[in-house]
Protein backbone atom coordinates (compact mmCIF):
# COMPACT_ATOMS: atom_id res chain seq x y z
CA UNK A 1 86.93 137.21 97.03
CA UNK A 2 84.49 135.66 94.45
CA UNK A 3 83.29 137.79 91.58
CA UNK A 4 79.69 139.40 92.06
CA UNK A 5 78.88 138.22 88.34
CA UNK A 6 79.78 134.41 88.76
CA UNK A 7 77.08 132.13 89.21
CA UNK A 8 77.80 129.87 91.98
CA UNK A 9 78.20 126.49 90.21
CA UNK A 10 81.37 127.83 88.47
CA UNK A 11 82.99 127.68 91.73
CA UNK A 12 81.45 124.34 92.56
CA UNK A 13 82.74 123.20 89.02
CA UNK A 14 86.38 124.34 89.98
CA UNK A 15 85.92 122.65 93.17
CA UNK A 16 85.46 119.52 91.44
CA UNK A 17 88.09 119.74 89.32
CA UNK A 18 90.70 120.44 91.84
CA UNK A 19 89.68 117.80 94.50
CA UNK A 20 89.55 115.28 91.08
CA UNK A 21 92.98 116.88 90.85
CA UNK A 22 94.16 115.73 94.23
CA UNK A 23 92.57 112.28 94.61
CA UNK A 24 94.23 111.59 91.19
CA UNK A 25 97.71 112.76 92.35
CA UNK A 26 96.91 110.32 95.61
CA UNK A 27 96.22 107.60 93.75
CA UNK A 28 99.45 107.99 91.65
CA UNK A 29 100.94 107.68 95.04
CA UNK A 30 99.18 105.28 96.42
CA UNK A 31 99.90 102.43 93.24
CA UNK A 32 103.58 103.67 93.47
CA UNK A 33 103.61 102.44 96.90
CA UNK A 34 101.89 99.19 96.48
CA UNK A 35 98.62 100.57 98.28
CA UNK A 36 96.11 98.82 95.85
CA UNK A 37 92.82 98.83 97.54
CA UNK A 38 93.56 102.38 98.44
CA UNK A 39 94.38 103.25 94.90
CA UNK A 40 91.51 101.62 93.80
CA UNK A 41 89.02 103.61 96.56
CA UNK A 42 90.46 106.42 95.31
CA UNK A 43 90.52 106.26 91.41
CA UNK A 44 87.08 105.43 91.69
CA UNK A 45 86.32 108.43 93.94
CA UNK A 46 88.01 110.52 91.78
CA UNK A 47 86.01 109.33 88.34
CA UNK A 48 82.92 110.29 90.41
CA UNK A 49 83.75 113.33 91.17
CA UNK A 50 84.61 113.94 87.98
CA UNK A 51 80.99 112.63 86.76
CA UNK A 52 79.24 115.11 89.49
CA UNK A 53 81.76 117.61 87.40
CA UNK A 54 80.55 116.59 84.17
CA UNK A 55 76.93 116.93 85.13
CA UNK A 56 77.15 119.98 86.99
CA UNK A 57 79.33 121.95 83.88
CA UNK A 58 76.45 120.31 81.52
CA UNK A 59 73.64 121.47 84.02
CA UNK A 60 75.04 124.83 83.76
CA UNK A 61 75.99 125.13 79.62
CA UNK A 62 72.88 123.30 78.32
CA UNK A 63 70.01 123.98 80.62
CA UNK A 64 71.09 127.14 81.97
CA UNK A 65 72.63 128.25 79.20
CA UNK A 66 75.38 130.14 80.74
CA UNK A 67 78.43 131.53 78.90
CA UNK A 68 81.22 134.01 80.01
CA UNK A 69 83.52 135.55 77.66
CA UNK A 70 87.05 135.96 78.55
CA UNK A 71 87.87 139.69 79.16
CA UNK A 72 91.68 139.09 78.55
CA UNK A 73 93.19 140.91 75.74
CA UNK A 74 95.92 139.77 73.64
CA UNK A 75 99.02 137.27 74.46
CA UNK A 76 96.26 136.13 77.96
CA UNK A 77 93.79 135.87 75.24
CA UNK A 78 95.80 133.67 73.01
CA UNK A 79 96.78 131.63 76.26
CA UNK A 80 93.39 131.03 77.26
CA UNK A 81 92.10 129.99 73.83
CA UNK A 82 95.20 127.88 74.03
CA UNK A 83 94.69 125.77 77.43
CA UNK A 84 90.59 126.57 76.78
CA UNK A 85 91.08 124.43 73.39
CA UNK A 86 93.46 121.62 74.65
CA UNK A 87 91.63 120.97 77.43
CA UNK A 88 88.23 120.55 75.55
CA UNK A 89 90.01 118.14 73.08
CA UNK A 90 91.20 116.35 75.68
CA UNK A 91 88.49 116.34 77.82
CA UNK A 92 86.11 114.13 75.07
CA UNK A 93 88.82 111.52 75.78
CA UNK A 94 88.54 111.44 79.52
CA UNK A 95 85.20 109.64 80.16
CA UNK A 96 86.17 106.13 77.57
CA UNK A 97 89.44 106.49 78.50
CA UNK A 98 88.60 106.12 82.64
CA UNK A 99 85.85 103.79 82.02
CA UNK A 100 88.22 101.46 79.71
CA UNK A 101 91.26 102.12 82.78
CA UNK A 102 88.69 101.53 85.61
CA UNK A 103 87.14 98.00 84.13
CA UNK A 104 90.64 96.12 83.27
CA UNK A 105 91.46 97.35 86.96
CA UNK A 106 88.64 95.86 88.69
CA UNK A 107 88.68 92.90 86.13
CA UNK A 108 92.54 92.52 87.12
CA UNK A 109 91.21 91.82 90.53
CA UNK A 110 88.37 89.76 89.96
CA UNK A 111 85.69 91.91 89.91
CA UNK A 112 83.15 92.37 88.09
CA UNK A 113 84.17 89.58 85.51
CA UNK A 114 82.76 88.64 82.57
CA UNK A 115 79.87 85.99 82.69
CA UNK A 116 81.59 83.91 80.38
CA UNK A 117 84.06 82.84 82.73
CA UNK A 118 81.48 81.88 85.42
CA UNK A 119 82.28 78.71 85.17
CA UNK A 120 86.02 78.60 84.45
CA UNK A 121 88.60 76.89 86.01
CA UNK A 122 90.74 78.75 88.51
CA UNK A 123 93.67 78.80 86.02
CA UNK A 124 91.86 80.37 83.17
CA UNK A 125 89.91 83.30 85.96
CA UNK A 126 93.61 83.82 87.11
CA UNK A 127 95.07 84.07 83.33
CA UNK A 128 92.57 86.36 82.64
CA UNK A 129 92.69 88.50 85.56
CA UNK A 130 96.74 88.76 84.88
CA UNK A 131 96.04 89.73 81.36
CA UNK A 132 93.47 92.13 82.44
CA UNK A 133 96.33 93.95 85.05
CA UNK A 134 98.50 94.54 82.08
CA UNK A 135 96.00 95.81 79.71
CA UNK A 136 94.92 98.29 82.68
CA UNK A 137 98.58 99.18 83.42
CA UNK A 138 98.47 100.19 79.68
CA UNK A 139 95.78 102.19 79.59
CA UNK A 140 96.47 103.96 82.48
CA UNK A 141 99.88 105.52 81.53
CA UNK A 142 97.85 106.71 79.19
CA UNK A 143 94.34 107.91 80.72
CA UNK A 144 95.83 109.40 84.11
CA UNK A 145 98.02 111.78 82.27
CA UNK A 146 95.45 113.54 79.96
CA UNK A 147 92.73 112.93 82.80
CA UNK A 148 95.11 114.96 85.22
CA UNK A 149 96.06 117.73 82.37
CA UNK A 150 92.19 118.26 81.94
CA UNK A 151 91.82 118.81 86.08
CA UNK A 152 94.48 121.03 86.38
CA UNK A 153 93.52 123.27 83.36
CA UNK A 154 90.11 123.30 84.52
CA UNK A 155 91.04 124.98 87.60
CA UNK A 156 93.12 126.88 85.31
CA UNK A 157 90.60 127.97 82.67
CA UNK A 158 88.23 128.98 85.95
CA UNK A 159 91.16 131.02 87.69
CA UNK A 160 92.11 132.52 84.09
CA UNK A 161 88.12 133.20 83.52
CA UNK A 162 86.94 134.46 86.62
CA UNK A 163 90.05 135.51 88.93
CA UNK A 164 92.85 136.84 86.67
CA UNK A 165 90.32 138.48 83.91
CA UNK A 166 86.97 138.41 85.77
CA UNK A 167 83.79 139.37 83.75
CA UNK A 168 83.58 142.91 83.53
């Protein structure tokens, strides 16, 4: 049962988090079994949902103006403030980090390439494009495991919040 005292998009928000949760974890998969268009449908579905997340949790801080103090008292308080602080850290990463993952990928499959090698020879588009796997490779042992820590304690920040120490 949701609380009375939640506004709605704080569910919605948790909803994005946890299916950006899931289509990361299936794209994980997916690369570890060779599956690379798949992956690549599903990393990308996965950084939109996490935009829709990003502009719903602005949407509702900024213009609504909406904040909900955690009614948790000591070691659950320190917790919270724990995971709450990590994840916002981390979170600030997440958007240049994905964007930075997302463009090697697609470059490492000759999309989207620069203009400047239009008019390249096959050899040099190919070099590039092998360069541009490794550099994404790179990035993304980096990106998917802070991108996937700020999904999960999302969900958990919301379940901590609103389910374990609801507003009173």
């Amino acid at each position: 049962m949701l609380p009375l005292a939640a506004h709605p998009l704080v569910h919605v928000n948790a909803s994005l988090n946890s299916l950006a949760t899931v289509l990361l974890i299936v794209g994980l998969l997916l690369i570890k079994r060779h599956k690379e268009t798949a992956h690549k449908r599903v990393m990308l579905s996965a950084f939109v949902v996490s935009i829709v997340f990003l502009g719903c949790y602005l949407y509702y801080h900024i213009m609504l103006q909406l904040q909900t103090p955690f009614s948790g008292e000591g070691v659950a308080k320190v917790v919270y403030l724990a995971i709450l602080l990590s994840h916002i850290v981390l979170a600030i990463s997440v958007p240049p980090l994905a964007i930075t993952s997302i463009v090697f990928g697609l470059w490492a499959h000759g999309e989207w390439l620069p203009i400047t090698l239009a008019g390249d020879s096959d050899t040099a588009k190919q070099a590039f494009m092998s360069r541009a796997r490794a550099k994404h490779r790179r990035w993304a042992r980096i990106t998917f495991p802070i991108w996937l820590y700020v999904s999960v304690t999302g969900v958990v920040v919301y379940a901590m919040l609103y389910h374990l120490y609801p507003p009173g």
